[in-house]
N, C-alpha and C. Protein backbone atom coordinates (compact mmCIF):
# COMPACT_ATOMS: atom_id res chain seq x y z
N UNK A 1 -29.43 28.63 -8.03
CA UNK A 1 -29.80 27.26 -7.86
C UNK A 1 -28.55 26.43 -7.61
N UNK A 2 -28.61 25.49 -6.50
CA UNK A 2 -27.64 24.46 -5.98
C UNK A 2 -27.32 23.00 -7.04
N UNK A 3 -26.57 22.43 -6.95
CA UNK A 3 -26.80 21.11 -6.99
C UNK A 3 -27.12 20.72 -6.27
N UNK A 4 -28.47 19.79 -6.68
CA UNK A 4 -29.37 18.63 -5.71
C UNK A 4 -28.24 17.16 -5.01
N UNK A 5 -28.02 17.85 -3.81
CA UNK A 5 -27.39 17.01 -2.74
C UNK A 5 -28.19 15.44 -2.62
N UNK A 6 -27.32 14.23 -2.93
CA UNK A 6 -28.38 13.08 -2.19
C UNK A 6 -28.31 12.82 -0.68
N UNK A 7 -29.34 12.47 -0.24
CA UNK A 7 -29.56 11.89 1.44
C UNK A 7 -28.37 11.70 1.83
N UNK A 8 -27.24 9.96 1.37
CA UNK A 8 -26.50 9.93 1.77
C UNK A 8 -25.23 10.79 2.39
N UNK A 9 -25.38 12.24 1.59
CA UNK A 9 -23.89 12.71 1.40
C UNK A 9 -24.33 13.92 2.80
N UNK A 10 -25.67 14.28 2.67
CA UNK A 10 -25.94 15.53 3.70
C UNK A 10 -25.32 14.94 5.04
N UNK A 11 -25.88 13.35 5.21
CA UNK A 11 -25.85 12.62 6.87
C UNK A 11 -24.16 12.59 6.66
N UNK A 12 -23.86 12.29 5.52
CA UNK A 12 -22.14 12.01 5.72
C UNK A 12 -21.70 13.76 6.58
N UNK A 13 -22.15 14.41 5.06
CA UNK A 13 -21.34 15.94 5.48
C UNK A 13 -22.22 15.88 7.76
N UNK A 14 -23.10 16.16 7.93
CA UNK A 14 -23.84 16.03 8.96
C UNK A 14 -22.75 15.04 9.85
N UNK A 15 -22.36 13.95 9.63
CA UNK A 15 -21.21 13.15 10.24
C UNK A 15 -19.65 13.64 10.44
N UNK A 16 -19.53 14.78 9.18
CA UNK A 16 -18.10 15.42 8.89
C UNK A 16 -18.32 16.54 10.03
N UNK A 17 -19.74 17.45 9.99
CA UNK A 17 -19.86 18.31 10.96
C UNK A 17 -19.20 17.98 12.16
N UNK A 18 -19.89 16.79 12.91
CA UNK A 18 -20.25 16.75 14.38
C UNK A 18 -18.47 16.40 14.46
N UNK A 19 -17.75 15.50 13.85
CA UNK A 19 -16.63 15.64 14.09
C UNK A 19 -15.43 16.20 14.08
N UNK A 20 -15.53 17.42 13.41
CA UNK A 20 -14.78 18.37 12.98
C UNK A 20 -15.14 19.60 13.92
N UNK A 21 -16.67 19.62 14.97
CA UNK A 21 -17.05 20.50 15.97
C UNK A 21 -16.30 20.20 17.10
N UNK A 22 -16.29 18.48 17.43
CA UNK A 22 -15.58 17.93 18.20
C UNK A 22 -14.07 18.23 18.21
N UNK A 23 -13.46 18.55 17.56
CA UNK A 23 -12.18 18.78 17.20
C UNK A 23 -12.07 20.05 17.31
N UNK A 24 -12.91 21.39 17.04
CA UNK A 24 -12.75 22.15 17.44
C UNK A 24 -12.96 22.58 18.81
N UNK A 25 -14.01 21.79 19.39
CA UNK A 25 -14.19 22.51 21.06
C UNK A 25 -12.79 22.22 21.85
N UNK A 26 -12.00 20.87 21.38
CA UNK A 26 -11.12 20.53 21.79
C UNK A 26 -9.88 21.51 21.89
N UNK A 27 -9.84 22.19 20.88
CA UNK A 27 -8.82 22.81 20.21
C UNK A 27 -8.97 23.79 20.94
N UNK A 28 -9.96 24.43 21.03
CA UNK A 28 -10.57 26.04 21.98
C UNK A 28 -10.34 25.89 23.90
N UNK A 29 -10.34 24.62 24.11
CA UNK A 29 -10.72 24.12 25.15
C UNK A 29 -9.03 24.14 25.95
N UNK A 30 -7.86 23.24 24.86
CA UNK A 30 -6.75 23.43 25.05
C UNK A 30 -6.22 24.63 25.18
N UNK A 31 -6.69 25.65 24.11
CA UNK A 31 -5.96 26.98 23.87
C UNK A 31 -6.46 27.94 25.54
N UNK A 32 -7.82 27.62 25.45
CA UNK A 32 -7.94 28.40 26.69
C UNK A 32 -7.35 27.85 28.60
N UNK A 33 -7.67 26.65 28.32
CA UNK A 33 -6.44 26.09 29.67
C UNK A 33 -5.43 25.84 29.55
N UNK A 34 -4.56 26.14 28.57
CA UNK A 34 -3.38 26.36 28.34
C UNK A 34 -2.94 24.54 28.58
N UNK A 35 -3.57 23.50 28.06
CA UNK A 35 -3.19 22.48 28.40
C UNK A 35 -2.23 21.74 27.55
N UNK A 36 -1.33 20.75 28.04
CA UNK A 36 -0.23 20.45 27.30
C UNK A 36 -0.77 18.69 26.43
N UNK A 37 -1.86 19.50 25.85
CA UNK A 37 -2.18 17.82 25.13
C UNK A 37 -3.02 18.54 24.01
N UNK A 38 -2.67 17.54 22.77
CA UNK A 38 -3.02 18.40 21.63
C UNK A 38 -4.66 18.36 21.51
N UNK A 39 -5.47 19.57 21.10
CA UNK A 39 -6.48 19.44 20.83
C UNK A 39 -7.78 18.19 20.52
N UNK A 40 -7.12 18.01 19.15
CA UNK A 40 -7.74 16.79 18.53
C UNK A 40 -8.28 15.60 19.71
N UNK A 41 -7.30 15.48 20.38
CA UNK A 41 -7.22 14.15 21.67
C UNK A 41 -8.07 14.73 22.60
N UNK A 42 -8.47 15.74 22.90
CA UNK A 42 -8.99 16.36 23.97
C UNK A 42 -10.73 16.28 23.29
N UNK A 43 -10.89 16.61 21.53
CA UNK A 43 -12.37 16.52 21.10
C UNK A 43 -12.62 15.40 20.88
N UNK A 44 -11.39 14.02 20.88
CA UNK A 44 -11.82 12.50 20.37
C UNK A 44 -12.57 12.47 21.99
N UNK A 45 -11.70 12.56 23.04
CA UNK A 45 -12.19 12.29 24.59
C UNK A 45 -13.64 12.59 24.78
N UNK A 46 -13.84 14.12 24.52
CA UNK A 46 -15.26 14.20 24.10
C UNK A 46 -16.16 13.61 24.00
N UNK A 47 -15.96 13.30 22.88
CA UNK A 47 -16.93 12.81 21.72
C UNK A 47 -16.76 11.14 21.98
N UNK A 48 -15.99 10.35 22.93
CA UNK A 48 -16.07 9.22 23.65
C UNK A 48 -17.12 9.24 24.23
N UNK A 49 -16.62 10.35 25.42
CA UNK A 49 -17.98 10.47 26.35
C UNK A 49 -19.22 11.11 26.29
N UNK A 50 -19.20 11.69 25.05
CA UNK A 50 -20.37 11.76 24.74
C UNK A 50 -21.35 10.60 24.32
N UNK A 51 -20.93 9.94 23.29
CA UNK A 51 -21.16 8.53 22.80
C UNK A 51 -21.42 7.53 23.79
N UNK A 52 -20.79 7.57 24.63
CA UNK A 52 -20.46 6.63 25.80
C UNK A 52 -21.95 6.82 26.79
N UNK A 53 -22.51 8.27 26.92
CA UNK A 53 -23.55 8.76 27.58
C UNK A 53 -24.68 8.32 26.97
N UNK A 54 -24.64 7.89 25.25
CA UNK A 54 -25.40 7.95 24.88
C UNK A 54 -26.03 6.65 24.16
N UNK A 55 -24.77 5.99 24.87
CA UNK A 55 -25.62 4.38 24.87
C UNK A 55 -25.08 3.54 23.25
N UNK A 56 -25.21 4.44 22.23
CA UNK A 56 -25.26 4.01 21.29
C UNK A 56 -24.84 5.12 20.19
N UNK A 57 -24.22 5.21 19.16
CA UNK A 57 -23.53 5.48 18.35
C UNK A 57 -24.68 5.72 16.73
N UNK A 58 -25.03 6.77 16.23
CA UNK A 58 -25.58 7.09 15.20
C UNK A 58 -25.08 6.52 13.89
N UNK A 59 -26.03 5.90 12.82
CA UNK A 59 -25.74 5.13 11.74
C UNK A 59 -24.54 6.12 10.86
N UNK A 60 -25.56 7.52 10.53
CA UNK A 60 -24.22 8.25 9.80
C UNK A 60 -22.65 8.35 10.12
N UNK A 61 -22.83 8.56 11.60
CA UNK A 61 -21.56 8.96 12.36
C UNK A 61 -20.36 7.41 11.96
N UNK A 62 -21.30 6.66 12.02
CA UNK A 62 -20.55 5.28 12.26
C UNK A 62 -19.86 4.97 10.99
N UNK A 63 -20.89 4.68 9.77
CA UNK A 63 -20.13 5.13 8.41
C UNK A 63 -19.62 5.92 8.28
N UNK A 64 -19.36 7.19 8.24
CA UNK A 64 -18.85 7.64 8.19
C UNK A 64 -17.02 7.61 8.73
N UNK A 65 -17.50 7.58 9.96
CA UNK A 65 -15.82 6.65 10.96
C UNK A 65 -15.71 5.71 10.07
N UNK A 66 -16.13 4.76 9.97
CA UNK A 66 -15.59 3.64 8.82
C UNK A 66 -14.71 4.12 7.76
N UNK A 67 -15.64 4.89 6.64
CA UNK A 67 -15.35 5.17 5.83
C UNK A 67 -13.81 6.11 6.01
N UNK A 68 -13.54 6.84 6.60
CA UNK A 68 -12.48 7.53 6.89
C UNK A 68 -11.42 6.77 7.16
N UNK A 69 -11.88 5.37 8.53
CA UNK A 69 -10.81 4.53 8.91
C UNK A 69 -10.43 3.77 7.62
N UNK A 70 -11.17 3.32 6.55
CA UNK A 70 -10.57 2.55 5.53
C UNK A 70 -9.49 3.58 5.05
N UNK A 71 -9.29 4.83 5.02
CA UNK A 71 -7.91 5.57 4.07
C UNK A 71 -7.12 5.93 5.31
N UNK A 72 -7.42 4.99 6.30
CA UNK A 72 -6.11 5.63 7.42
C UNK A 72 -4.72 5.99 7.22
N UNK A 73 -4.42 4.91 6.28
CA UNK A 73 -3.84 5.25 5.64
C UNK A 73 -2.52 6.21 4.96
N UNK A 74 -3.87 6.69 4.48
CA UNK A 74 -3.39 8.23 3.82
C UNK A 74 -2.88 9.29 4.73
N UNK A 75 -3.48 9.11 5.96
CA UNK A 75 -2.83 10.03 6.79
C UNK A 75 -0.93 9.85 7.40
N UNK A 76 -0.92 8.88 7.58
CA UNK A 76 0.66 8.65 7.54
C UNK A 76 1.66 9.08 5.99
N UNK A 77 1.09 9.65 5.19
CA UNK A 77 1.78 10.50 4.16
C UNK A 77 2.54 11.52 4.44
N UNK A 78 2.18 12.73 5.39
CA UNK A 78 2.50 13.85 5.59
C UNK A 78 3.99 13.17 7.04
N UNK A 79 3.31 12.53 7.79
CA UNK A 79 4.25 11.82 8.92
C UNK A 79 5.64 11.66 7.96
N UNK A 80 5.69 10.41 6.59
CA UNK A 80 6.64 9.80 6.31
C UNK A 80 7.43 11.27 5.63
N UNK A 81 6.32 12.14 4.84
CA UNK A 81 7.26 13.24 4.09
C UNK A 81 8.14 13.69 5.24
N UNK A 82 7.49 14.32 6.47
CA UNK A 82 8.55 14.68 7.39
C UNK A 82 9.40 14.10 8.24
N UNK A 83 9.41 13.08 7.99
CA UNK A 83 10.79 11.99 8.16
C UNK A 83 12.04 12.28 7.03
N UNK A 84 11.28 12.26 5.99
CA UNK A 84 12.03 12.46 4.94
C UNK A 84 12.67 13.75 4.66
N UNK A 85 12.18 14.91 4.64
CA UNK A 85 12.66 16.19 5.28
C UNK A 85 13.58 16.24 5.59
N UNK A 86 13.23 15.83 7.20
CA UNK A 86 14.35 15.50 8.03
C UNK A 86 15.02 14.53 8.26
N UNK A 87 15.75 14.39 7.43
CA UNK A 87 16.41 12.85 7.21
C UNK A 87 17.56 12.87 7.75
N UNK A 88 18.52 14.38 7.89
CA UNK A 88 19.74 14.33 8.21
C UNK A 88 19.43 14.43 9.96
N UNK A 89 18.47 15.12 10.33
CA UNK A 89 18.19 14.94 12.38
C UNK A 89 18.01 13.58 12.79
N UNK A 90 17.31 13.00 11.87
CA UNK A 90 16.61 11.36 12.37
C UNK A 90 17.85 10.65 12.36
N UNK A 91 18.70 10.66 11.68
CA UNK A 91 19.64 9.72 11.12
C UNK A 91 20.73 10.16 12.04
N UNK A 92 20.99 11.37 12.23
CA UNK A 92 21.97 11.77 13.55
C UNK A 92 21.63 11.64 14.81
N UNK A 93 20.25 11.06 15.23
CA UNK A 93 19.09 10.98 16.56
C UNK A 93 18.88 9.43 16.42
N UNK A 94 18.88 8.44 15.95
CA UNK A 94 18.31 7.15 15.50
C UNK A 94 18.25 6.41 17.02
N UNK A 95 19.51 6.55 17.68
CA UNK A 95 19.25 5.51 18.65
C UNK A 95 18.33 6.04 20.08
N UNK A 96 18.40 7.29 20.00
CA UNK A 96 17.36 7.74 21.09
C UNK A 96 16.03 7.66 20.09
N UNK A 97 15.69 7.40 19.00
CA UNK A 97 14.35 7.44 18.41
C UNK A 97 13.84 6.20 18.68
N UNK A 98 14.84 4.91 18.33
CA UNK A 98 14.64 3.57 17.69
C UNK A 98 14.44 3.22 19.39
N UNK A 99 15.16 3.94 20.32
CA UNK A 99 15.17 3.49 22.06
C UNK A 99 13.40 3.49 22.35
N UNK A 100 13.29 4.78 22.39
CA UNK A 100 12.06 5.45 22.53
C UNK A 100 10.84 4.61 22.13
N UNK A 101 10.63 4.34 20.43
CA UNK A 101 10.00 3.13 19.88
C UNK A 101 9.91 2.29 19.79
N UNK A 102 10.78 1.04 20.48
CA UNK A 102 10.88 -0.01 21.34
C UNK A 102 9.93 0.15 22.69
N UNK A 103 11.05 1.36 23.54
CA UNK A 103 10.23 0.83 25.04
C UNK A 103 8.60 1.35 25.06
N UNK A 104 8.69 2.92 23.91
CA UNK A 104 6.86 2.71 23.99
C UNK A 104 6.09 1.72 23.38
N UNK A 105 6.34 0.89 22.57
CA UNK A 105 5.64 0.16 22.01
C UNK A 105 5.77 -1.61 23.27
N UNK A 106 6.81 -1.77 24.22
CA UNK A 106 6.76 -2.86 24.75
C UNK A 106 5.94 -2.09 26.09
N UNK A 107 5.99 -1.09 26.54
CA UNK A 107 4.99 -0.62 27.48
C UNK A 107 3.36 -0.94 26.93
N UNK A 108 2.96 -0.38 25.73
CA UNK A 108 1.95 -0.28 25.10
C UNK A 108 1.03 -1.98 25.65
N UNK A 109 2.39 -2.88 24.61
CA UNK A 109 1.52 -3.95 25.21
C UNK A 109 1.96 -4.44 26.23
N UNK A 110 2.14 -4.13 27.16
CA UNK A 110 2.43 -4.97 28.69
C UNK A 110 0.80 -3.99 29.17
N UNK A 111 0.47 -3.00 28.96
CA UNK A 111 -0.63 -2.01 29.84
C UNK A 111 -1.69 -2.61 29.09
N UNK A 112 -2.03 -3.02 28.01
CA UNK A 112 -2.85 -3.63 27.04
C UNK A 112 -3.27 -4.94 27.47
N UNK A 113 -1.90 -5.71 28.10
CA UNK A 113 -2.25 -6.85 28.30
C UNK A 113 -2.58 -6.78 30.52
N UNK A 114 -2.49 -6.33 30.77
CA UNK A 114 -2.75 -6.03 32.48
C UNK A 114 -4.08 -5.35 32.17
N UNK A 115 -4.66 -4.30 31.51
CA UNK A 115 -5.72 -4.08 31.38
C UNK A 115 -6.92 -5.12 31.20
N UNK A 116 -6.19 -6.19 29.57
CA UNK A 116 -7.18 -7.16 29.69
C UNK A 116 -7.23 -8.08 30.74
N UNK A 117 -6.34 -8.34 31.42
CA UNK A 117 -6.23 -8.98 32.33
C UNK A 117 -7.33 -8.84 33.73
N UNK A 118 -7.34 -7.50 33.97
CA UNK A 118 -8.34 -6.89 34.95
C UNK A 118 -9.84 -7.24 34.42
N UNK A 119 -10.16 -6.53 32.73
CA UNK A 119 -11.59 -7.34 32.02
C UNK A 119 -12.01 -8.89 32.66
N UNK A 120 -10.73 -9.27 31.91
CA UNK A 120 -11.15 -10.68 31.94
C UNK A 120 -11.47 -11.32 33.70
N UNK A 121 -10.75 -10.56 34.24
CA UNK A 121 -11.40 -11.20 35.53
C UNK A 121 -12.58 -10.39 36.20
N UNK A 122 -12.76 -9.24 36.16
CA UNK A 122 -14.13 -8.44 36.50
C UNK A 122 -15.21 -9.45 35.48
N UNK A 123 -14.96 -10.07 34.48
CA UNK A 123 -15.81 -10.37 33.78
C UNK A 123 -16.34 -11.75 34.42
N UNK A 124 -15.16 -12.28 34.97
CA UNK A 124 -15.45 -14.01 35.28
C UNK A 124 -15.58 -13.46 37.23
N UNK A 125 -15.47 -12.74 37.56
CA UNK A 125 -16.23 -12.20 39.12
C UNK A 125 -17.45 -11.73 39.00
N UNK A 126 -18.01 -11.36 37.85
CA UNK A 126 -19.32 -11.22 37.23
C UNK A 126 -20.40 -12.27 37.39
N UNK A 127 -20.18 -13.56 37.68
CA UNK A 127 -20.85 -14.76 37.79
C UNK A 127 -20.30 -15.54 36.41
N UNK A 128 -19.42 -15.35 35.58
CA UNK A 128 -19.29 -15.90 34.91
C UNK A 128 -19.70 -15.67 33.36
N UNK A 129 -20.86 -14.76 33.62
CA UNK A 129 -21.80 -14.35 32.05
C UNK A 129 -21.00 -13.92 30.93
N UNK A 130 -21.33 -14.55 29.95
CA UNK A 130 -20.74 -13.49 28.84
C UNK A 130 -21.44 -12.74 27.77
């Protein structure tokens, strides 16, 4: 005999499934085309366009994403330990790091902001609607 599971936790685990399948087709998908982009990014793409096909986004799935995005968090733990690690490479590397994290982050928003830029006017060539 099990412990009696409640509703909520099956649709959660059921929410943990579908995204952790997603992450694996990705992963299988890379390994077999030998592609140079990590898995994970290849089952989020997915699971965009899947979602995207499908009009609309499932209640569990959605809490669930929530719920995960509130400890985002936590995932930058393992990042900072291996900074820390490697404290003597970073610190002998700093100005090609600190270069690097500047110009990607001023690219980031210059493409962020030309993107909205394109919205905002497909939107107002639209007739105006919002």
């Amino acid at each position: 005999m099990g412990f009696p599971i409640a509703a909520a936790e099956v649709t959660m685990l059921g929410a943990l499934t579908v995204l952790l399948l997603y992450q694996l087709i990705g992963e299988v998908i890379v390994q077999f085309a030998r592609l140079p982009v990590p898995g994970p990014v290849v089952g989020m793409l997915l699971l965009f366009l899947s979602l995207w096909a499908r009009r609309r986004i499932a209640e569990p799935l959605r809490d669930t994403a929530n719920g995960i995005l509130q400890h985002l968090s936590l995932l930058f733990v393992p990042a900072g330990v291996g900074v820390m690690v490697h404290f003597s490479r970073v610190s002998g590397e700093w100005l090609p790091i600190l270069a690097a994290v500047l110009l990607s982050t001023a690219l980031a928003i210059a493409v962020s902001a030309l993107v909205m830029q394109a919205l905002m006017r497909g939107r107002n060539g639209a007739g105006g609607r919002q």
